[in-house]
C-alpha atoms as a PDB file:
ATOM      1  CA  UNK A   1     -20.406 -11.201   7.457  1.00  0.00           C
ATOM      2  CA  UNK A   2     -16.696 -11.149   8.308  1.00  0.00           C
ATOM      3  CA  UNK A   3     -16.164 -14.450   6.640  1.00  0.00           C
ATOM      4  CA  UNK A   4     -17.844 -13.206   3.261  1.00  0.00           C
ATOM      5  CA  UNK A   5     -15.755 -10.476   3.201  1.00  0.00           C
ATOM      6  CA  UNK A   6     -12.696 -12.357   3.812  1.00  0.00           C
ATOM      7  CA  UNK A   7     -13.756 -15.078   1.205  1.00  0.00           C
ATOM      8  CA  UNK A   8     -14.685 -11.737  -1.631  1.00  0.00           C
ATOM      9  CA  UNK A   9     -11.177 -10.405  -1.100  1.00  0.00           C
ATOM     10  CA  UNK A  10      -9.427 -13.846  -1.372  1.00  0.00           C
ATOM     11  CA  UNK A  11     -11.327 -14.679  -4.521  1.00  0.00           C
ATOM     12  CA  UNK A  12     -10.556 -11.247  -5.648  1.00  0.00           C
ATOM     13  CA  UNK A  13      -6.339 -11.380  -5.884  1.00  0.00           C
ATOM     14  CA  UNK A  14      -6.624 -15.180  -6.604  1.00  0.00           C
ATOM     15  CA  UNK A  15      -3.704 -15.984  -8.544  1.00  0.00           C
ATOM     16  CA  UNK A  16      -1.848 -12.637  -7.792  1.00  0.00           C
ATOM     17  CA  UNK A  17       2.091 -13.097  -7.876  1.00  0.00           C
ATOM     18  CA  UNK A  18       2.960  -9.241  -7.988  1.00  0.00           C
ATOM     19  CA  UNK A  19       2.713  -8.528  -4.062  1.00  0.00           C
ATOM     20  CA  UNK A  20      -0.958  -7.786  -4.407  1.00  0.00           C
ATOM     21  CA  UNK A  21      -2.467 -10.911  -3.169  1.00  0.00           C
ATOM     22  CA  UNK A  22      -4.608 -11.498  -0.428  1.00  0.00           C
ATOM     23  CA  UNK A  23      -1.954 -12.291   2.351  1.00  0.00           C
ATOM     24  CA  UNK A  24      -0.849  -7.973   1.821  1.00  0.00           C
ATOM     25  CA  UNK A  25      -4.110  -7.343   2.361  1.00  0.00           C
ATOM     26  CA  UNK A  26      -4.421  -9.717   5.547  1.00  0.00           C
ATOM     27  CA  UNK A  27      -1.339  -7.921   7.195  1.00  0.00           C
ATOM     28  CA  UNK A  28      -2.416  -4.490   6.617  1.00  0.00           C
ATOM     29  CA  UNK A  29      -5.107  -5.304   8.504  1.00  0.00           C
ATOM     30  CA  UNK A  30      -3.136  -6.801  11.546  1.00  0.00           C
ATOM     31  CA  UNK A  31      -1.046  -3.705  10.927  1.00  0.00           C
ATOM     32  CA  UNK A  32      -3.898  -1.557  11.018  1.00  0.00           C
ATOM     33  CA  UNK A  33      -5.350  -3.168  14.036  1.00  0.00           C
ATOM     34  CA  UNK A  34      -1.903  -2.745  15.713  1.00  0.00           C
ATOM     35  CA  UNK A  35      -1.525   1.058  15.407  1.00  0.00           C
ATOM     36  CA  UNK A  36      -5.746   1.640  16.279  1.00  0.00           C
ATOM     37  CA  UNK A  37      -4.668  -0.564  19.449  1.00  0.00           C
ATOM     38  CA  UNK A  38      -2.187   2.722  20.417  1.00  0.00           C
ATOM     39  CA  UNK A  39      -4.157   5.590  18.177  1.00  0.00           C
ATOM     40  CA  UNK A  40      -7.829   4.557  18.600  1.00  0.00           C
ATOM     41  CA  UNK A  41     -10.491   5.541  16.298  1.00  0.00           C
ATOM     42  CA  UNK A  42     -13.569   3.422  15.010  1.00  0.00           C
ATOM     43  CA  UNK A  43     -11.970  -0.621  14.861  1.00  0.00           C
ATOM     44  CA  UNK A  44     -14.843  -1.835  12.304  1.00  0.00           C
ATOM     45  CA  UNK A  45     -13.932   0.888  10.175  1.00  0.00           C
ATOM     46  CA  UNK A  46     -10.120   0.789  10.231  1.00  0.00           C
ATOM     47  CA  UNK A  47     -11.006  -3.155   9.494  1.00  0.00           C
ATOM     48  CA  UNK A  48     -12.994  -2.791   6.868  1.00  0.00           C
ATOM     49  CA  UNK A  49     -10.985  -0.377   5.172  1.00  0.00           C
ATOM     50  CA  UNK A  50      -7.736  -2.196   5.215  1.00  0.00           C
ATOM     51  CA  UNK A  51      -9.701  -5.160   4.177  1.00  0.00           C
ATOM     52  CA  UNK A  52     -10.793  -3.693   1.155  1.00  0.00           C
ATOM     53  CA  UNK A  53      -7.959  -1.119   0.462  1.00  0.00           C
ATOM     54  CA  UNK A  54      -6.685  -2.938  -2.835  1.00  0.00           C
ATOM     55  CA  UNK A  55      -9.992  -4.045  -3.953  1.00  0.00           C
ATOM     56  CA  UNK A  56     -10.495  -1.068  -6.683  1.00  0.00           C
ATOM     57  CA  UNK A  57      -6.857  -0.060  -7.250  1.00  0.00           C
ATOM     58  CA  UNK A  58      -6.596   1.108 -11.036  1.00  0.00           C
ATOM     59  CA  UNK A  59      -3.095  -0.339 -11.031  1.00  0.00           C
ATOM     60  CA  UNK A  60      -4.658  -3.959 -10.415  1.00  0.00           C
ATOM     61  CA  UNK A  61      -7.972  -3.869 -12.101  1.00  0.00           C
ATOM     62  CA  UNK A  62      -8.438  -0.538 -14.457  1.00  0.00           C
ATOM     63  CA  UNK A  63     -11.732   1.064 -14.269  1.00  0.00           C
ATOM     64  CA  UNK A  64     -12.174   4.136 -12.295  1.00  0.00           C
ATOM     65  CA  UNK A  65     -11.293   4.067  -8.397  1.00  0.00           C
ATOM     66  CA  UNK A  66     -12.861   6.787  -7.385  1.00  0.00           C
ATOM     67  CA  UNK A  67     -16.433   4.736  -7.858  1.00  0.00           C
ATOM     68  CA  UNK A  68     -15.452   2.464  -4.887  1.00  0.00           C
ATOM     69  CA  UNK A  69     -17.705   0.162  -7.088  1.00  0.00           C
ATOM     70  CA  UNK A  70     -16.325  -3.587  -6.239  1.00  0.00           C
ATOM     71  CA  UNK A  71     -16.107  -2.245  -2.594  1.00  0.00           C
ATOM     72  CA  UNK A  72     -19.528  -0.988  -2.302  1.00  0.00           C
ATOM     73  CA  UNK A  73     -20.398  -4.204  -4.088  1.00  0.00           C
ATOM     74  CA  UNK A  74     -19.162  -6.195  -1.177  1.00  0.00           C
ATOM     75  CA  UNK A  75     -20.172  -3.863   1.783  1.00  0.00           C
ATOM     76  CA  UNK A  76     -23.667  -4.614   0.032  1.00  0.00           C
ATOM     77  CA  UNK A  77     -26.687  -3.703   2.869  1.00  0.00           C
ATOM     78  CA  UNK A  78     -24.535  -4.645   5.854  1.00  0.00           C
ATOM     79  CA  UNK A  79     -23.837  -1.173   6.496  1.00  0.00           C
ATOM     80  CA  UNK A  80     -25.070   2.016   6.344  1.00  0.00           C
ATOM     81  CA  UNK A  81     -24.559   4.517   3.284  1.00  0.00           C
ATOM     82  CA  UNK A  82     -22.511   6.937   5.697  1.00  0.00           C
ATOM     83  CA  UNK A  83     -20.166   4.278   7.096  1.00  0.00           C
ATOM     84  CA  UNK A  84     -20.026   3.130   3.128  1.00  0.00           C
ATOM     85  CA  UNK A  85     -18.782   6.828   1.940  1.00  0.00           C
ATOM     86  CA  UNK A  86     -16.206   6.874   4.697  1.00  0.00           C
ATOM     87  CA  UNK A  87     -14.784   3.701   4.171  1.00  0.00           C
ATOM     88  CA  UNK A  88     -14.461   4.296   0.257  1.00  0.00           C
ATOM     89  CA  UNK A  89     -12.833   7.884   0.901  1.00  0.00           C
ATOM     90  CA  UNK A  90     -10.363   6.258   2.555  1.00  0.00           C
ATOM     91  CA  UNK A  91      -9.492   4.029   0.061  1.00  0.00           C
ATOM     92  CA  UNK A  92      -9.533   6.465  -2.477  1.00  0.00           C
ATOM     93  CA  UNK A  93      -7.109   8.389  -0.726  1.00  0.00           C
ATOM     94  CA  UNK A  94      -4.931   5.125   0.507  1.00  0.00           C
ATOM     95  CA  UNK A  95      -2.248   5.248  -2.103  1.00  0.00           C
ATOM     96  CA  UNK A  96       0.845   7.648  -2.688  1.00  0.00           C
ATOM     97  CA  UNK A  97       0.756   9.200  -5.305  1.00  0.00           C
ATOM     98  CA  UNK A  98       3.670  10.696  -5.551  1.00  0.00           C
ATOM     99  CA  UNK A  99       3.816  14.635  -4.744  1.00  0.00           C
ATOM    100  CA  UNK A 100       0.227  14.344  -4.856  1.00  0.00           C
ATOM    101  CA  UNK A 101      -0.163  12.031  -2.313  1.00  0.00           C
ATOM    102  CA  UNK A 102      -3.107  12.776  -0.080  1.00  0.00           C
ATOM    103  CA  UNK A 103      -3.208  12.324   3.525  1.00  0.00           C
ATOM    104  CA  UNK A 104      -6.669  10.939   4.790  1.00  0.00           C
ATOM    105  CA  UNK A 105      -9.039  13.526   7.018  1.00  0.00           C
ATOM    106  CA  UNK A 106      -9.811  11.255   9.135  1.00  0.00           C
ATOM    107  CA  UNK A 107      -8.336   9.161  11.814  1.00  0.00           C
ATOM    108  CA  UNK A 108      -9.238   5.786  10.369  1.00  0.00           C
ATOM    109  CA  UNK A 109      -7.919   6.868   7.123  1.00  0.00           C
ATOM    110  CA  UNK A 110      -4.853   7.777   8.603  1.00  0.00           C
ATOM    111  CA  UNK A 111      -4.435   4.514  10.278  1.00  0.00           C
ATOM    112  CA  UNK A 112      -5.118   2.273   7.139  1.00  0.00           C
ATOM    113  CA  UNK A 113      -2.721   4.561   5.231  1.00  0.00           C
ATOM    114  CA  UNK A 114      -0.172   3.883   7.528  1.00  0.00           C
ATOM    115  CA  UNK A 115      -0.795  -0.287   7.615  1.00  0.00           C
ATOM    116  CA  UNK A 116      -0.433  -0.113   3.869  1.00  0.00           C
ATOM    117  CA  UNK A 117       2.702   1.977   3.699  1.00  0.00           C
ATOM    118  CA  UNK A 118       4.100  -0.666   6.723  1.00  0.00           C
ATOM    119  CA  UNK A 119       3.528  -3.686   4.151  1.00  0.00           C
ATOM    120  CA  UNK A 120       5.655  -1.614   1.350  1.00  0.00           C
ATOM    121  CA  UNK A 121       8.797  -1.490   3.371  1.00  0.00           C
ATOM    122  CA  UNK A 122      11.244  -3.888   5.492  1.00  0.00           C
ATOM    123  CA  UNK A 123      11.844  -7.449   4.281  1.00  0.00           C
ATOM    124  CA  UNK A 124       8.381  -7.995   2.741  1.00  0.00           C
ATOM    125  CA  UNK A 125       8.339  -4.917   1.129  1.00  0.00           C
ATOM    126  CA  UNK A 126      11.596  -5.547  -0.478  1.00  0.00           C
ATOM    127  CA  UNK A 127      10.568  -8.830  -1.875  1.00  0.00           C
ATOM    128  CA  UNK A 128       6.731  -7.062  -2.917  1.00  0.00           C
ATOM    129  CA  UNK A 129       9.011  -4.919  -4.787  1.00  0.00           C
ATOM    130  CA  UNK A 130      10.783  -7.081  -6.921  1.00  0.00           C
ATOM    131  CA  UNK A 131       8.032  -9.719  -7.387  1.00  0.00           C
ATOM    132  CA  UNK A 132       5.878  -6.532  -8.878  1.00  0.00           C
ATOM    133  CA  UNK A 133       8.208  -5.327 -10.814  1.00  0.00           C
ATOM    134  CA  UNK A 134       9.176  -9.034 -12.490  1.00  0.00           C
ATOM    135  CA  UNK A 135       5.571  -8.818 -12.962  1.00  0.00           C
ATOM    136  CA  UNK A 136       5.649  -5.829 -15.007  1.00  0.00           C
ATOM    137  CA  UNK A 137       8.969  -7.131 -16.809  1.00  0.00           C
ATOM    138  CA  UNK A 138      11.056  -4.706 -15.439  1.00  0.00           C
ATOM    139  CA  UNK A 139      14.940  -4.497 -14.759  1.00  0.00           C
ATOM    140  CA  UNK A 140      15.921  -5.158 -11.120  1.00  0.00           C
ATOM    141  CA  UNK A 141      18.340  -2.251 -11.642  1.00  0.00           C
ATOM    142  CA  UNK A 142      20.419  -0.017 -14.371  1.00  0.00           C
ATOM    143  CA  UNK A 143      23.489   2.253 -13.209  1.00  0.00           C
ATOM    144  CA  UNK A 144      22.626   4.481 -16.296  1.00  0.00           C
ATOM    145  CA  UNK A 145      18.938   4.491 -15.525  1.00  0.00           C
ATOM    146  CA  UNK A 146      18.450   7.182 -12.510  1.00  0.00           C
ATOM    147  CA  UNK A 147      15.331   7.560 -10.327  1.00  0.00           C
ATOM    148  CA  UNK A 148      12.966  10.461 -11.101  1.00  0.00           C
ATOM    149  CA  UNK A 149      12.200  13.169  -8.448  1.00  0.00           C
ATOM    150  CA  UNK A 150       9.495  14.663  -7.722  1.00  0.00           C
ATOM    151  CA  UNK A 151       6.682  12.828  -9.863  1.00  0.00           C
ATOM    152  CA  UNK A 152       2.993  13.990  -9.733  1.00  0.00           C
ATOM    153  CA  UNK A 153       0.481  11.233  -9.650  1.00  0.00           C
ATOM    154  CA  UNK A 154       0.125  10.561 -13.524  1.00  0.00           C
ATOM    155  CA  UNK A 155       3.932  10.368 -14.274  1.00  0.00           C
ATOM    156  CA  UNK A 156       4.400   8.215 -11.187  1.00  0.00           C
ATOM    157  CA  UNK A 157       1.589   5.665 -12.300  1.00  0.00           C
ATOM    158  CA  UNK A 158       3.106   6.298 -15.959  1.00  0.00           C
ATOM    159  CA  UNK A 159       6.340   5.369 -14.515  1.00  0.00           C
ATOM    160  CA  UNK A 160       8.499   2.279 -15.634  1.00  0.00           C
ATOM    161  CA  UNK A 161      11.873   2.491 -14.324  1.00  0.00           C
ATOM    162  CA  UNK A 162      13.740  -0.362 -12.310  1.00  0.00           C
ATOM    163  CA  UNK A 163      12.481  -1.738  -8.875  1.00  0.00           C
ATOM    164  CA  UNK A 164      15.989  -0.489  -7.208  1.00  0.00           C
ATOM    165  CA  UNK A 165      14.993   2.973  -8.567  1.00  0.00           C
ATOM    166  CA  UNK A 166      11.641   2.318  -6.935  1.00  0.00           C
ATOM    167  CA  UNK A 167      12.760   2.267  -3.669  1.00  0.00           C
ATOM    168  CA  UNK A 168      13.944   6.157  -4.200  1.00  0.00           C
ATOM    169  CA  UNK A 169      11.048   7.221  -5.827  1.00  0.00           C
ATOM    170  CA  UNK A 170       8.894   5.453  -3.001  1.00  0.00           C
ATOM    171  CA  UNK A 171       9.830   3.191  -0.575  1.00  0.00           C
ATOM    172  CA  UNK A 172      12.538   5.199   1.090  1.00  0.00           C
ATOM    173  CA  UNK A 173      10.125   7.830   1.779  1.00  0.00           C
ATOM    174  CA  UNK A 174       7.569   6.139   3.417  1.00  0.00           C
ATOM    175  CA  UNK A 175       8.949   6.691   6.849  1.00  0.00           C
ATOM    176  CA  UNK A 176       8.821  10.223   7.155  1.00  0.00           C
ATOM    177  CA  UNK A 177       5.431  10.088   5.442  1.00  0.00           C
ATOM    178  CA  UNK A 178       3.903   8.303   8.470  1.00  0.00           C
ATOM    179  CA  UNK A 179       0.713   9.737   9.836  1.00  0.00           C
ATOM    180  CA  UNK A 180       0.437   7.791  13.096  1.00  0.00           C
ATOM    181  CA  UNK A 181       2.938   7.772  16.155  1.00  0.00           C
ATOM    182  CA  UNK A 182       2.454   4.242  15.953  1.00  0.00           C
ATOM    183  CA  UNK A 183       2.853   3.901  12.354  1.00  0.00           C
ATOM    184  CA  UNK A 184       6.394   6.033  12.752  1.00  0.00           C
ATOM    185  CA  UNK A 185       7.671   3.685  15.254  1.00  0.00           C
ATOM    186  CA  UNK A 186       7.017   0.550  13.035  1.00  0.00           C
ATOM    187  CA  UNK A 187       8.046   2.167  10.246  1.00  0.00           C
ATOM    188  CA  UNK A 188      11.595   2.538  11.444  1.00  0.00           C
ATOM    189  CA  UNK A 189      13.224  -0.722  11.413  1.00  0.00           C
ATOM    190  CA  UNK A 190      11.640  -1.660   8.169  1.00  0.00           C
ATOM    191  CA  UNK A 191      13.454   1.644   6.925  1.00  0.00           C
ATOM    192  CA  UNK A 192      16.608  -0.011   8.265  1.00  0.00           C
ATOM    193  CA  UNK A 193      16.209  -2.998   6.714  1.00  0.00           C
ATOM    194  CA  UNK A 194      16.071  -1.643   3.190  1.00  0.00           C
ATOM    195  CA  UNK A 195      19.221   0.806   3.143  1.00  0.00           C
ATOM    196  CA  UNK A 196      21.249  -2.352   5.038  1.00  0.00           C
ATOM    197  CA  UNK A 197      19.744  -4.386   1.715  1.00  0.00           C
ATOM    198  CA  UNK A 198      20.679  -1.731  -0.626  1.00  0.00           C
ATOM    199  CA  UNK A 199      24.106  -1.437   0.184  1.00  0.00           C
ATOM    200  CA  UNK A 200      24.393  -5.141   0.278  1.00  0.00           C
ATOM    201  CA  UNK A 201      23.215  -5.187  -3.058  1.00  0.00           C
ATOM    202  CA  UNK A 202      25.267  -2.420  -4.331  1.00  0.00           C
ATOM    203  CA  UNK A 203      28.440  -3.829  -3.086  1.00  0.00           C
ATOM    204  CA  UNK A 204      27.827  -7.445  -4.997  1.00  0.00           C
ATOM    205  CA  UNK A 205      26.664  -5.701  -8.248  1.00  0.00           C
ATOM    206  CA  UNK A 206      30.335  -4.401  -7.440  1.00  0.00           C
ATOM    207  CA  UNK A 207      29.577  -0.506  -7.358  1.00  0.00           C
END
């Protein structure tokens, strides 16, 4: 069952250059694992869920998120309709969103949440950034073009601005968004790493 899973979400981001492929999606699970080895909760769940966290994101595939539809798809008959409905709430409430960001009621959500957040900062986050956004054709960065504060969900997904303004409107404030002990404690040197790499960068543009 594992191994179908595995093989669904690999076929699924096949061909993926914009940080969304299936190797995020294979370290927010060891990053999930990793905190529910400290927090606890229920591991098949926090698997499953990180496994198939991505799978209906609007900003990858369109459609309507909330249906959990190419996840349910894949769960298929292996588990029950309860376990189903809890994994899909938590990836409906996985992503940030800006100020209305959502944080998951349960402990499993919490974790995966966490994992997810873990992959979008430090090194690899930095480099997700930048290969999404030259994805999306956008500018690495503008002096003249300032980040926005404060977005609700619809102007943060309507959002365009650089990937170095990204990192304000997101990415810098993962840390203190953490939900988990755990996830805090990761969370930290990856925060480092990204204001050490934005100064560095600001002081070769020649700011």
């Amino acid at each position: 069952m594992r191994d179908r899973i595995v093989r669904a979400v690999t076929d699924r981001f096949a061909g993926d250059s914009g940080g969304h492929d299936a190797d995020h999606t294979f370290r927010v699970v060891r990053n999930a694992l990793r905190i529910w080895e400290v927090e606890g909760g229920n591991r098949d769940m926090v698997e499953l869920a990180a496994m198939l966290h991505d799978v209906d994101d609007r900003k990858l595939f369109g459609g309507d998120p909330d249906e959990c539809a190419f996840a349910r798809s894949v769960m298929g008959d292996d588990f029950d309709e309860p376990f189903k409905d809890a994994v899909c709430s938590i990836i409906r409430n996985i992503s940030f969103k800006g100020t209305d960001t959502k944080v998951p009621d349960s402990l499993e959500g919490r974790i995966v949440q966490d994992a997810d957040r873990l992959d979008a900062i430090g090194a690899i986050g930095i480099a997700r950034a930048f290969a999404y956004g030259g994805s999306k054709g956008r500018k690495m960065y503008d002096p003249l073009d300032k980040p926005k504060e404060g977005m609700g969900e619809n102007e943060y997904f309507a959002n365009t601005g650089t990937t170095v303004n990204h990192f304000y409107e997101k990415l810098l404030l993962l840390k203190d968004l953490m939900n988990t002990d755990e996830g805090r404690s990761m969370a930290q040197h990856r925060h480092d790493i990204m204001e050490s790499f934005l100064k560095e960068f600001y002081d070769e543009w020649g700011l």
